[in-house]
C-alpha atoms as a PDB file:
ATOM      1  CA  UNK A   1      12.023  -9.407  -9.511  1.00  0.00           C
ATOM      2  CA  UNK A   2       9.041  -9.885  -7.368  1.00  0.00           C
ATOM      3  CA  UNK A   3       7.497  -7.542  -4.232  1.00  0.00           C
ATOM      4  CA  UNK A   4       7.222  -9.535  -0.824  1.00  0.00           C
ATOM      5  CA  UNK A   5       3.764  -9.295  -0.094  1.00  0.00           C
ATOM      6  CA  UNK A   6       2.860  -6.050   2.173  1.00  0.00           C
ATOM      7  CA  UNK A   7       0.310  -6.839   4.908  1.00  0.00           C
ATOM      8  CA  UNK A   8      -1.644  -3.319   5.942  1.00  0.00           C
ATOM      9  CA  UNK A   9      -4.682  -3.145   7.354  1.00  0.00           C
ATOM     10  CA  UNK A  10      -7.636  -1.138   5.364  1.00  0.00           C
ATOM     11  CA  UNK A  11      -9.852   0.539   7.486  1.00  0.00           C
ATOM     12  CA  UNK A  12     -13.107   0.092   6.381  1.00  0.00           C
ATOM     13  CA  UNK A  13     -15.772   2.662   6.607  1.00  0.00           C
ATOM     14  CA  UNK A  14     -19.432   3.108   5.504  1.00  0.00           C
ATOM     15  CA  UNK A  15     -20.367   5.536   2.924  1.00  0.00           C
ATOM     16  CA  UNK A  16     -22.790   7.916   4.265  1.00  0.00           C
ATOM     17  CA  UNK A  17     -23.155  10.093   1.096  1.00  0.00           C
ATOM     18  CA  UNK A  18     -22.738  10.110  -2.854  1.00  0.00           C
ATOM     19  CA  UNK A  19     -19.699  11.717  -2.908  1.00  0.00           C
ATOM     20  CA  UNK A  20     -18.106   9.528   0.104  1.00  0.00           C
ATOM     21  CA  UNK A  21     -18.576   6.433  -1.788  1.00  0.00           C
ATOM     22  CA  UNK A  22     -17.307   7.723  -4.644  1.00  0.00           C
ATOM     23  CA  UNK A  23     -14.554   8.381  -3.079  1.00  0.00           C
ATOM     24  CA  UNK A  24     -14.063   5.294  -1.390  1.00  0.00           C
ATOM     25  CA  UNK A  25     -14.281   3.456  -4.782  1.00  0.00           C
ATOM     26  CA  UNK A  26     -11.664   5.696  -6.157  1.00  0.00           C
ATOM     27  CA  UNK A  27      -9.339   5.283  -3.314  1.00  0.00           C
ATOM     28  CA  UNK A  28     -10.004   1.459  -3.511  1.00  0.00           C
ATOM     29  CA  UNK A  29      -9.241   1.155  -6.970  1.00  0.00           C
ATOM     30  CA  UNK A  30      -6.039   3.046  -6.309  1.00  0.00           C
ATOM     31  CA  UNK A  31      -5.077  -0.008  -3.591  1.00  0.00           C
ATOM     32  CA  UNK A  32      -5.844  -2.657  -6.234  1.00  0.00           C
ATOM     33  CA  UNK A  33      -3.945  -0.489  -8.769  1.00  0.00           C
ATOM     34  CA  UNK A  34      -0.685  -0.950  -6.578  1.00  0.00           C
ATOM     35  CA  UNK A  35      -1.085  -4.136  -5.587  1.00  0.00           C
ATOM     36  CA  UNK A  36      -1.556  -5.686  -8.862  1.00  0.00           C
ATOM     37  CA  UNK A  37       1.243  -3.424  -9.999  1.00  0.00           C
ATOM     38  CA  UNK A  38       3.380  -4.788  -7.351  1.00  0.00           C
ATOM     39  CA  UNK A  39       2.584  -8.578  -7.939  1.00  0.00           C
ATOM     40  CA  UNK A  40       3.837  -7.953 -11.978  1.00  0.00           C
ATOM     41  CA  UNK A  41       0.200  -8.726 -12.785  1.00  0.00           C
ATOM     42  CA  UNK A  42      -1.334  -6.865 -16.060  1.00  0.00           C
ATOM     43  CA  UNK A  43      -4.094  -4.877 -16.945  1.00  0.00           C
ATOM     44  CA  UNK A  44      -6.935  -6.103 -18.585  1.00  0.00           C
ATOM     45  CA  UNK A  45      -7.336  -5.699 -22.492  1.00  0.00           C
ATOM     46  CA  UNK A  46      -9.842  -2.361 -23.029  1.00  0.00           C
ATOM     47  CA  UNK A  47     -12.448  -4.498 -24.548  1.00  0.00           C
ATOM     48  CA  UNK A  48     -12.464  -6.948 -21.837  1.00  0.00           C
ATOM     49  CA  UNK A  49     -13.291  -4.018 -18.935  1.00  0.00           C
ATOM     50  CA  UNK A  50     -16.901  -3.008 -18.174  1.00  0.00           C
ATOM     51  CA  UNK A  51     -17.683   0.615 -18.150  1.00  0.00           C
ATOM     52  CA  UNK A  52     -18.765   2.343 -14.782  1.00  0.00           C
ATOM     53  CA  UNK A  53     -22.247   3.027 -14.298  1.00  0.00           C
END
């Protein structure tokens, strides 16, 4: 079974320090995570994913 697409807005907001765009990365991931997650779509294999600088 398949999610209806959910259209939310995402505030965007400029990083003004280290640990605020960490942050923002982390809770942007998160979004991706449960979108892709909703649309049935898979994970990457391990090798295929690039490492964080």
């Amino acid at each position: 079974m398949r999610a209806g697409r959910l259209q939310a807005p995402i505030e965007h907001r400029f990083a003004t320090s280290l640990s605020l765009r960490s942050a923002k990365e982390n809770r942007y991931a998160l979004l991706w995570a449960v979108m892709a997650l909703a649309e049935g779509r898979r994970s990457k294999p391990a090798l295929l994913q690039r490492p964080a600088p």
